[in-house]
Each structure stands twice: as structure tokens, then as C-alpha cells.
Protein backbone atom coordinates (compact mmCIF):
# COMPACT_ATOMS: atom_id res chain seq x y z
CA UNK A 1 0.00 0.00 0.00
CA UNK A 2 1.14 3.48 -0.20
CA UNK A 3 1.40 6.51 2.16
CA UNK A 4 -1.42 8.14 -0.11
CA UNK A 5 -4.06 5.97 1.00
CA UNK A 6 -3.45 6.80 4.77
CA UNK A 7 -3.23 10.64 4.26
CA UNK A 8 -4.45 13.12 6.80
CA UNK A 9 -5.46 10.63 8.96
CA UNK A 10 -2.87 10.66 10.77
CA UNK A 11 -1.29 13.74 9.46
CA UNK A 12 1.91 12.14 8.13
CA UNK A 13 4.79 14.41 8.77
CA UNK A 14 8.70 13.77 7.68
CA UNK A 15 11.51 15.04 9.98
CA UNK A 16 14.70 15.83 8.37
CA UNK A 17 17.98 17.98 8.00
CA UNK A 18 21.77 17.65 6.90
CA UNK A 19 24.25 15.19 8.49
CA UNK A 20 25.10 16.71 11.52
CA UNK A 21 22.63 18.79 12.02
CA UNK A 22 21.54 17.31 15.47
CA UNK A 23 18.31 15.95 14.02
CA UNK A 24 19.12 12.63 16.28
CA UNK A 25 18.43 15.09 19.33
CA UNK A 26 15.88 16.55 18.04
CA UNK A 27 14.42 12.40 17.83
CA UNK A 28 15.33 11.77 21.08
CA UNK A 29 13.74 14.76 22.55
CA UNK A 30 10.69 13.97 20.73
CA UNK A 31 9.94 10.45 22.02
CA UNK A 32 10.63 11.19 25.34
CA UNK A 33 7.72 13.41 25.01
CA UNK A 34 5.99 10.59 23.86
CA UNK A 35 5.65 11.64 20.53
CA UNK A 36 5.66 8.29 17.99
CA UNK A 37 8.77 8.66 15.54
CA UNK A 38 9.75 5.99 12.82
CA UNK A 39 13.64 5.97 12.81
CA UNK A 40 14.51 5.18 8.92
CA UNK A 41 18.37 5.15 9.84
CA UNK A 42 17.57 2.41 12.69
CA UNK A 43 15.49 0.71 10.28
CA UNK A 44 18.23 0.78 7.50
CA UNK A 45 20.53 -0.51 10.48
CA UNK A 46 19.18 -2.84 10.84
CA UNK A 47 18.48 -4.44 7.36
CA UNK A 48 21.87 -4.15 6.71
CA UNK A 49 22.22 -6.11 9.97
CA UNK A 50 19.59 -8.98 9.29
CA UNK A 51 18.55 -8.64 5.75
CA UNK A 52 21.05 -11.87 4.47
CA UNK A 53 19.54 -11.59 0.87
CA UNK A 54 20.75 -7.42 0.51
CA UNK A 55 23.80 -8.99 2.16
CA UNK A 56 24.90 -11.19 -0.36
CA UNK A 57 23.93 -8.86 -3.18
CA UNK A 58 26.08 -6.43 -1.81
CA UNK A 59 28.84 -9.10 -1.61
CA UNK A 60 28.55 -9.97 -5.25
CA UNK A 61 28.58 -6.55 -6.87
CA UNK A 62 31.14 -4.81 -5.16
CA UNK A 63 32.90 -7.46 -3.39
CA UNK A 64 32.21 -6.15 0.23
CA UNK A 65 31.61 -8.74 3.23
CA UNK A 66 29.23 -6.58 5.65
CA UNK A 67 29.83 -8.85 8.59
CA UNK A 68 33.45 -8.18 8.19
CA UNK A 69 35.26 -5.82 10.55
CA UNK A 70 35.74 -3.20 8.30
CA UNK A 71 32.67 -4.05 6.04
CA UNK A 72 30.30 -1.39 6.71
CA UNK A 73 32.93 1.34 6.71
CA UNK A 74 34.43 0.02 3.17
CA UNK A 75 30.48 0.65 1.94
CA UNK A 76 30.17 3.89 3.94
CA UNK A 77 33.56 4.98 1.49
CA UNK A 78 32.01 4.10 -1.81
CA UNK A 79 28.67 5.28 -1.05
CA UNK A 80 29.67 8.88 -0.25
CA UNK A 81 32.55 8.80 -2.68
CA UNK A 82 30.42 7.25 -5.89
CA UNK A 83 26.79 8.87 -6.67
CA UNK A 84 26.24 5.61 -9.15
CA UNK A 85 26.97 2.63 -6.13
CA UNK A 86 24.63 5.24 -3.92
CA UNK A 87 22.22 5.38 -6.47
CA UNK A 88 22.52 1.38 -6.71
CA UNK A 89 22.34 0.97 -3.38
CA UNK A 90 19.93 3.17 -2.27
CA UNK A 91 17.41 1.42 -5.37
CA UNK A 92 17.77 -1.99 -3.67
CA UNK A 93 17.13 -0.71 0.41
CA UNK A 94 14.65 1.99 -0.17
CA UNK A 95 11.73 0.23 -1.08
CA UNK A 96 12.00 -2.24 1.95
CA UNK A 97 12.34 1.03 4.49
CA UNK A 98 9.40 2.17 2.68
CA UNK A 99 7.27 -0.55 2.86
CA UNK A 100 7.98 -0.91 6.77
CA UNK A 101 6.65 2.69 6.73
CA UNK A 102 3.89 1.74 5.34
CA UNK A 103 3.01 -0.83 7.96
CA UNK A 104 4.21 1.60 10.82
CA UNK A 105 1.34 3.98 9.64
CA UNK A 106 -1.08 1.57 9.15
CA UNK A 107 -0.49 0.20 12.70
CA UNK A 108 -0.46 3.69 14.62
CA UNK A 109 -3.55 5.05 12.37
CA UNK A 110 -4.98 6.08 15.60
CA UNK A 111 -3.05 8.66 16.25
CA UNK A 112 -3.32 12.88 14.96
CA UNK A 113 0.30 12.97 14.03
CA UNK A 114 3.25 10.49 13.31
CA UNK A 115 6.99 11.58 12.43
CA UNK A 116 9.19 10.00 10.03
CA UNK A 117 12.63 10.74 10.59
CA UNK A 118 14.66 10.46 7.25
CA UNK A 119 17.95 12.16 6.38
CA UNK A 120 17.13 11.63 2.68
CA UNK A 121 13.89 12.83 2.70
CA UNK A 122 14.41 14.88 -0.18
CA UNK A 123 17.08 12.74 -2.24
CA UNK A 124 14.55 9.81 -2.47
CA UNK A 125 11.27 12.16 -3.00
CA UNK A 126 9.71 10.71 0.12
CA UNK A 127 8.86 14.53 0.70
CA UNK A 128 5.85 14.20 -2.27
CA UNK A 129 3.91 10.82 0.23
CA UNK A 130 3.98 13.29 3.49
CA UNK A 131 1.97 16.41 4.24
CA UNK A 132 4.08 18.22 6.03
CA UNK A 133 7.97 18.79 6.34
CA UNK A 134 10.29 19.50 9.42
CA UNK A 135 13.33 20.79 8.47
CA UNK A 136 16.46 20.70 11.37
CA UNK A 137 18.91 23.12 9.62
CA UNK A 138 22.10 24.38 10.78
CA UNK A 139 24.28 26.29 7.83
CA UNK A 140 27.17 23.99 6.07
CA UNK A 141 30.00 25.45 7.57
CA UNK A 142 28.53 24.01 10.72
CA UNK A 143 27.60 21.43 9.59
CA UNK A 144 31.31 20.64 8.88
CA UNK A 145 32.64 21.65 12.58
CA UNK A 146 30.65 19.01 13.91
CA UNK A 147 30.93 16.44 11.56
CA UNK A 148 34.68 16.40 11.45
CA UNK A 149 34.26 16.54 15.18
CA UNK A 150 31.55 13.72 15.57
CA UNK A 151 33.61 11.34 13.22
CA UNK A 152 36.98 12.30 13.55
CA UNK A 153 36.66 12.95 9.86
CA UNK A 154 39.34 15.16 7.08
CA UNK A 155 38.37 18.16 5.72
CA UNK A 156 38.03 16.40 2.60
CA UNK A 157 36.34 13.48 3.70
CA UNK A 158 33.75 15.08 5.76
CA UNK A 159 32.57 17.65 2.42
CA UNK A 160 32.64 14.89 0.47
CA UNK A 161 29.19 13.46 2.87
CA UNK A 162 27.86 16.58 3.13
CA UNK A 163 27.80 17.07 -0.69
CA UNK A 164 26.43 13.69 -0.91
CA UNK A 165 23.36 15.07 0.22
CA UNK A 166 20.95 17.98 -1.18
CA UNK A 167 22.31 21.27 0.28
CA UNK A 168 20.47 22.16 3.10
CA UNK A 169 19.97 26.14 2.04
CA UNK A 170 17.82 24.38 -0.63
CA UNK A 171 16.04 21.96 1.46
CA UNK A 172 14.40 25.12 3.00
CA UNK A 173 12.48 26.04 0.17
CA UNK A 174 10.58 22.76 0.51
CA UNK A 175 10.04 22.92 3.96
CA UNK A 176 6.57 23.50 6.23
CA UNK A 177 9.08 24.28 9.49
CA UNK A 178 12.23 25.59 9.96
CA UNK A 179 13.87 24.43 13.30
CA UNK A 180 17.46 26.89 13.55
CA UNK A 181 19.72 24.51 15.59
CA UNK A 182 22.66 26.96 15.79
CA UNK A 183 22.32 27.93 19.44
CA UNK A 184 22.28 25.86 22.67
CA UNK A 185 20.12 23.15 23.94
CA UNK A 186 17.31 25.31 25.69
CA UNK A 187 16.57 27.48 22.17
CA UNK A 188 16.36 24.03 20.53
CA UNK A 189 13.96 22.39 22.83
CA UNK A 190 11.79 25.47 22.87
CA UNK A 191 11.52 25.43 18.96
CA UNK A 192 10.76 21.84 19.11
CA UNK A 193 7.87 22.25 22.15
CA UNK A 194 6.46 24.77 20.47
CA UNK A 195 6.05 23.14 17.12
CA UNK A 196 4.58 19.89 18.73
CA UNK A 197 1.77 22.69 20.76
CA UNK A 198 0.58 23.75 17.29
CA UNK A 199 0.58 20.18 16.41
CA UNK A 200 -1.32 19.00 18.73
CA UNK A 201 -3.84 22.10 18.87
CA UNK A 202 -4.48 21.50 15.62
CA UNK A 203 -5.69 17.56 16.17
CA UNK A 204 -7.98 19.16 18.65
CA UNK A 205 -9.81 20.91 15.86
């Protein structure tokens, strides 16, 4: 089934942003307020982790044993360093994520709202199956402090992910919310409670 046949009820909203641009806190933040968010990097996690068929596929086309030690960070390499193995890749994990969103929805149809948390939101043109979009932006040079930071990445290496992705000025223009995660903790969270207020205000109605 598709996303389309379960729209508006619940209001299906995607939650995105740039690599590092502390969308996982923004996650964690929401479900301990008990909001229901569907983690598509856990969920990719942990296909990659269980999913013995996309396993072996990977094996034979590019030679890469995931349950090796350095497996996963051999296809992290190619994937941000080749747009044609990402586009590969992506084509043969995407539609399983998707259909596991599909049966997420289906199961939590009770609910007002539900969040889908997807860094790619854009790249894959999930952003056309939701209603609304939250964007969790923080400008590029930023971004690159804290990835380099986070990963213990080059320069070099750490552009090269961030152009792997759409850039995030753009992202903007297709976005219902704007969260600015520049500042501290306490200007976050506020952004974020007050978003979920008018979210919830408007399931009253």
C-alpha cells in the first residue's frame, strides 16, 4: 500500500535535516515526550544487519563482506565517494524502508500525528507521500565543525558526505518548518515544544 491511501489521517509528517545537524536530538527529545517517531536510519541498520539476501547482493557486486570488521565502513567509502553505487544501493534498500513505513502507519492510524525521521527525505522524494515537512537546519560550515568533530573525519572526507546530500539552504524552500539549531540546547527544545503545541492544537480541531 502506499502513504497516499493513509493521508491526513494521521497527518503524516517527515523530519529531516543535513548530516550533523543534530536531528538525532531533536528524535530523542521527541519520544521522550511521547511523541511516535519511525527511525529510517535504525530501520536501515538494521536491514543491513539482518537482511542476508541485501547482504549477499552487496557481496557480489562490489565485493564487500558486511559482517566483516571493516565491512560497513568500506560501503560507507564508496557510497559517499560514488553517486552511481549510492544510487545502486539506495534502489535496492529503499523500497523495503518504505514498505515498513507503510506498515508503521497503518499500525499507529490512531493517532493525529506520526513523524518519520529520514535524512534523505528529499534525495529519495519521500517529501511528495507526506503532508508536512520539518526541516532541522544548521548552515554547512557548521555542519562541517561538527561532523569532522563527531567522526573524527578530514576536511576532505567530511565535504565529500555533506555534498552527498541535497544542500540544506535548498532543502528550506521545501520545507513546512524551519527548526534553527545553531544555538544551545534550551533554544532548541523550545523550537521543538512549540512546534509539537501547534501540532497538537491543531488535532484538537
Amino acid at each position: 500500500m502506499s502513504v497516499r491511501f493513509v493521508k491526513n489521517k494521521p497527518k503524516i509528517i517527515g523530519l529531516t535535516g543535513g548530516i550533523s545537524s543534530g536531528k538525532s536530538t531533536v528524535v530523542k527529545y521527541l519520544l521522550k515526550e511521547n511523541i511516535l517517531v519511525f527511525d529510517s536510519d535504525l530501520a536501515v541498520k538494521n536491514i543491513w544487519k539482518d537482511n542476508q539476501i541485501l547482504k549477499e547482493e552487496i557481496k557480489k557486486r562490489y565485493s564487500i563482506d558486511l559482517d566483516s570488521t571493516n565491512g560497513k565502513s568500506e560501503l560507507a567509502h564508496i557510497l559517499f565517494c560514488n553517486k552511481e553505487v549510492r544510487t545502486e544501493v539506495e534502489s535496492l534498500i529503499h523500497p523495503i524502508v518504505f514498505k515498513m513505513i507503510d506498515d508503521w502507519i497503518v499500525e499507529n492510524n490512531e493517532q493525529k500525528f506520526l513523524i518519520i525521521d529520514m535524512p534523505l527525505l528529499f534525495e529519495v522524494g519521500y517529501h511528495e507521500k507526506v503532508d508536512e515537512v520539518i526541516l532541522i537546519y544548521v548552515p554547512c560550515r557548521v555542519q562541517l565543525k561538527r561532523l569532522m568533530l563527531r567522526d573524527n573525519l578530514s576536511k576532505e572526507d567530511a565535504m565529500n558526505r555533506i555534498k552527498s546530500q541535497m544542500k540544506i539552504d535548498k532543502k528550506i524552500n521545501y520545507s513546512t518548518y524551519v527548526i534553527n539549531n545553531e544555538g544551545d540546547f534550551d533554544s532548541l527544545y523550545e523550537q521543538i515544544d512549540k512546534l509539537v503545541r501547534g501540532l497538537k492544537d491543531e488535532g484538537k480541531q
